[in-house]
Structure formats: structure tokens, C-alpha cells
C-alpha atoms as a PDB file:
ATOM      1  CA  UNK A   1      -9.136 -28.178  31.155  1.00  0.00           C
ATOM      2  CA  UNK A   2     -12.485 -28.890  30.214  1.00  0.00           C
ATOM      3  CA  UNK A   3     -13.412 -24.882  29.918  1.00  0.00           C
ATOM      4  CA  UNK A   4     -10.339 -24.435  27.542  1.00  0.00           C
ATOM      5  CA  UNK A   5     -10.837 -26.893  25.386  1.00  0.00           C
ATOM      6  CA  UNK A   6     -14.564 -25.951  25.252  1.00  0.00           C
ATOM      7  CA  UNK A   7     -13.188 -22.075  24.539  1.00  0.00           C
ATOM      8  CA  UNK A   8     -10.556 -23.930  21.824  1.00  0.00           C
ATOM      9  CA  UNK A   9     -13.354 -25.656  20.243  1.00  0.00           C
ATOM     10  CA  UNK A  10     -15.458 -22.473  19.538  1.00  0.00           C
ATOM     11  CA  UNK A  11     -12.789 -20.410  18.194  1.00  0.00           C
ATOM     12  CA  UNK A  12     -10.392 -23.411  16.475  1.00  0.00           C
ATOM     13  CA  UNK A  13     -11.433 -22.514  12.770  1.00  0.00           C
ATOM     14  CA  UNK A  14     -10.751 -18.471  13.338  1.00  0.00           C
ATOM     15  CA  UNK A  15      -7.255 -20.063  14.614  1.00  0.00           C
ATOM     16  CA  UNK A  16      -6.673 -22.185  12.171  1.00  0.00           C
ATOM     17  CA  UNK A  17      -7.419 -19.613   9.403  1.00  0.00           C
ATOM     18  CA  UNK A  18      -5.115 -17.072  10.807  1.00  0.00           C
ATOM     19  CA  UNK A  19      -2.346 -19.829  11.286  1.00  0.00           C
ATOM     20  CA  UNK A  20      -2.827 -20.581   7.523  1.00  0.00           C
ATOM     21  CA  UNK A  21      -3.057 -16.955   6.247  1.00  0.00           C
ATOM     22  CA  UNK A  22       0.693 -16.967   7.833  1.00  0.00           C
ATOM     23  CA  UNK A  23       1.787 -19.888   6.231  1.00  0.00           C
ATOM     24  CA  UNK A  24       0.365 -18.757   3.096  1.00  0.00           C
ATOM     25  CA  UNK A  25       1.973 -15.662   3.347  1.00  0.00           C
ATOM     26  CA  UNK A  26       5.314 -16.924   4.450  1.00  0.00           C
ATOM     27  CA  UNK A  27       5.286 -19.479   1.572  1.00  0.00           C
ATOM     28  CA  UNK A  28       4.726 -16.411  -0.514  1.00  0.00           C
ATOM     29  CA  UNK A  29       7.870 -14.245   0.985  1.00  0.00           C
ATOM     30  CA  UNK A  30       9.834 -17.572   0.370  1.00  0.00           C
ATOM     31  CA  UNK A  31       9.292 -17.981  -3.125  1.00  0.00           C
ATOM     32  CA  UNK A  32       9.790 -14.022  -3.541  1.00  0.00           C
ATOM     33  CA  UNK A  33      12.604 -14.425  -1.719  1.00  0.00           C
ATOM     34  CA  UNK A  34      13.909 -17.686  -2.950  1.00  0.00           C
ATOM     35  CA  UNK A  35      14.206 -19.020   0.376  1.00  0.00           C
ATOM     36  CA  UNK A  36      14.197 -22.843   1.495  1.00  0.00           C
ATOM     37  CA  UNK A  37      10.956 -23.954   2.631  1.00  0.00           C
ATOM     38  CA  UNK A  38      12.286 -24.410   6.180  1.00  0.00           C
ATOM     39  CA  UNK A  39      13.389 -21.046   5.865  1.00  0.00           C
ATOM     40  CA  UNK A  40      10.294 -19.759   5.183  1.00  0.00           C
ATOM     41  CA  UNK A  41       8.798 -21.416   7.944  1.00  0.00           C
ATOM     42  CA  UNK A  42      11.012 -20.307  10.452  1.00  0.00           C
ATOM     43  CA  UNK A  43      10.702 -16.796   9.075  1.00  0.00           C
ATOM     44  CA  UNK A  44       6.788 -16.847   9.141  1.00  0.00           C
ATOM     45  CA  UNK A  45       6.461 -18.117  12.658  1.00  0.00           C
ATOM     46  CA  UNK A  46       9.269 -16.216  13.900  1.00  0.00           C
ATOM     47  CA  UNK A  47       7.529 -13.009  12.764  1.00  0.00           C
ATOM     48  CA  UNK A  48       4.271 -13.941  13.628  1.00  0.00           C
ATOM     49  CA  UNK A  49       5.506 -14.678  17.503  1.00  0.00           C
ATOM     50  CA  UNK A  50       7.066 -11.002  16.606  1.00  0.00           C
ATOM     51  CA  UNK A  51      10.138 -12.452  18.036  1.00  0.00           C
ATOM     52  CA  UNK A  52      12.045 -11.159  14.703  1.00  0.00           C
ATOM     53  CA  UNK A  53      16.030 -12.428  15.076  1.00  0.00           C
ATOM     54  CA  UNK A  54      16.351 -10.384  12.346  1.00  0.00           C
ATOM     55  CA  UNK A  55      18.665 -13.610  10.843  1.00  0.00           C
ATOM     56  CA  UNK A  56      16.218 -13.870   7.591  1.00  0.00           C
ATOM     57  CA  UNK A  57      15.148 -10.114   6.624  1.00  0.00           C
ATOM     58  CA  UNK A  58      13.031  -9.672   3.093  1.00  0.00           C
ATOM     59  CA  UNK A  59      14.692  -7.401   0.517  1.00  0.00           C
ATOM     60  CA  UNK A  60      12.004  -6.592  -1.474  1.00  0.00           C
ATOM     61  CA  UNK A  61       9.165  -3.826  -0.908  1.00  0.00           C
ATOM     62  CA  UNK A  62       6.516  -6.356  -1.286  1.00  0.00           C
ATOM     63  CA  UNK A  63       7.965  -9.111   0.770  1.00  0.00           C
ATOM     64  CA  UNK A  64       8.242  -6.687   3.436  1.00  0.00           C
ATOM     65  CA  UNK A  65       4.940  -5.237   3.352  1.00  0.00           C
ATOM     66  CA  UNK A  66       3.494  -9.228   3.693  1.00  0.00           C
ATOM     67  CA  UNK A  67       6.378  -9.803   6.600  1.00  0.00           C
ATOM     68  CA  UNK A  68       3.801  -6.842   8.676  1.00  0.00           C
ATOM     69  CA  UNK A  69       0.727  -8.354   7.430  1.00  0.00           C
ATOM     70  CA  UNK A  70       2.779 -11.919   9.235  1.00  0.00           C
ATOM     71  CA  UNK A  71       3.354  -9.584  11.985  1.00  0.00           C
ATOM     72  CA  UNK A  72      -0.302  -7.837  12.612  1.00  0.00           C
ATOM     73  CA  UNK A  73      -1.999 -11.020  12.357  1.00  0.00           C
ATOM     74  CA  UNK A  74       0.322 -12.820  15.020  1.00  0.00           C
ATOM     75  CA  UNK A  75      -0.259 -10.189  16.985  1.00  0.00           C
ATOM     76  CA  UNK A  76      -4.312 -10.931  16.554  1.00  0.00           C
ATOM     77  CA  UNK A  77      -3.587 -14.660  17.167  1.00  0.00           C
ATOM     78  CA  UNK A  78      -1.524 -14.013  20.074  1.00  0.00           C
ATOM     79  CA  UNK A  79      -4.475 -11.951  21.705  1.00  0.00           C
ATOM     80  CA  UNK A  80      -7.145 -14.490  20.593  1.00  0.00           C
ATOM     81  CA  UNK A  81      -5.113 -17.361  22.456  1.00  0.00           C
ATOM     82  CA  UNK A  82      -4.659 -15.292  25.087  1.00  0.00           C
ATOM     83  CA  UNK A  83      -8.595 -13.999  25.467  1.00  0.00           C
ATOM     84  CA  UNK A  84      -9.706 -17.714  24.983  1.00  0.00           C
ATOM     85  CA  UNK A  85      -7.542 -18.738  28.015  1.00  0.00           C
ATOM     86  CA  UNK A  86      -9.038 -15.560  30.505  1.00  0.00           C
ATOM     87  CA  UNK A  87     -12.699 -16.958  29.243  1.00  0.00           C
ATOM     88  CA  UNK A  88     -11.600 -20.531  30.147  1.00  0.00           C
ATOM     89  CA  UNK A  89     -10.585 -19.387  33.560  1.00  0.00           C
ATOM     90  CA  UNK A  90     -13.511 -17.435  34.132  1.00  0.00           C
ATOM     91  CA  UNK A  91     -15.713 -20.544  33.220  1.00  0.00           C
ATOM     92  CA  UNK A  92     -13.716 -23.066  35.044  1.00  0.00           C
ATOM     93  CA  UNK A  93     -13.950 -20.459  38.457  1.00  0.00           C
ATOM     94  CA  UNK A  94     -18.017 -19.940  37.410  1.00  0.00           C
ATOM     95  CA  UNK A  95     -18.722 -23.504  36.931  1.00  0.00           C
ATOM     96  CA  UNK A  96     -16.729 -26.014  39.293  1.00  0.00           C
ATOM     97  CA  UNK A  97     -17.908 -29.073  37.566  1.00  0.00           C
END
């Protein structure tokens, strides 16, 4: 645990920015879209997971062109997470304090 939270410490504020960038840009789509905030929540983190339920789609051309700018940067979070967690593991099995 010590590793990954060392890893999570290095890379929080490229995390954080990308996690904000989506909420920005969901909050965006919402508006456009004149969705409830919760809505536009769910919407933002359910296309940055790129789960897409397809329950909340954007009508508009420019809503959907931010929904795949949502997408492509989950997709970059999702393989940051992930690449901090191998580096974690490959500390913690390097250094066994």
C-alpha cells in the first residue's frame, strides 16, 4: 500500500485535472442539454467509465462531439490508474520494506 499511494501521490494532480476536465465538460453537455445536474453527472462518469447505458444520449452535434472528448479522456484516466497500479506492484515486489 505504501508503493501505491507513493505512485497516487506523484500523479494525483494529472488525475485530478482529467477528473475535472470531465466534470467540466459534463456540466457543459448538461446545460446544452438542459439536463439536471445529477443527470449530468451520471452522464459524464458513465461515459468516461465508457460504460454508455445509452439511457441519457446528447442531441446536439456539439454535445456529442464533448460526450467523445468525456469518452477519450476516461479512456486516458482509466490507463493512468491502471499504469500507476503495475508501477506500485513493481515497487512493492523491488523494495520489500
Amino acid at each position: 500500500m505504501g508503493a501505491l499511494w507513493r505512485e497516487v501521490r506523484i500523479i494525483w494532480p494529472v488525475l485530478s485535472g482529467i477528473v475535472l476536465i470531465q466534470l467540466g465538460l459534463g456540466a457543459l453537455i448538461g446545460r446544452l442539454e438542459e439536463w439536471p445536474v445529477g443527470d449530468a453527472a451520471y452522464f459524464t462518469f458513465v461515459t468516461g467509465l465508457t460504460i454508455g447505458y445509452g439511457d441519457l444520449v446528447p442531441i446536439h452535434l456539439v454535445t456529442r462531439l464533448l460526450a467523445v472528448l468525456i469518452a477519450f479522456s476516461g479512456i486516458l484516466l482509466t490507463g493512468l490508474v491502471a499504469a500507476v497500479g503495475v508501477q506500485a506492484l513493481n515497487a512493492a515486489r523491488h523494495d520489500p520494506d
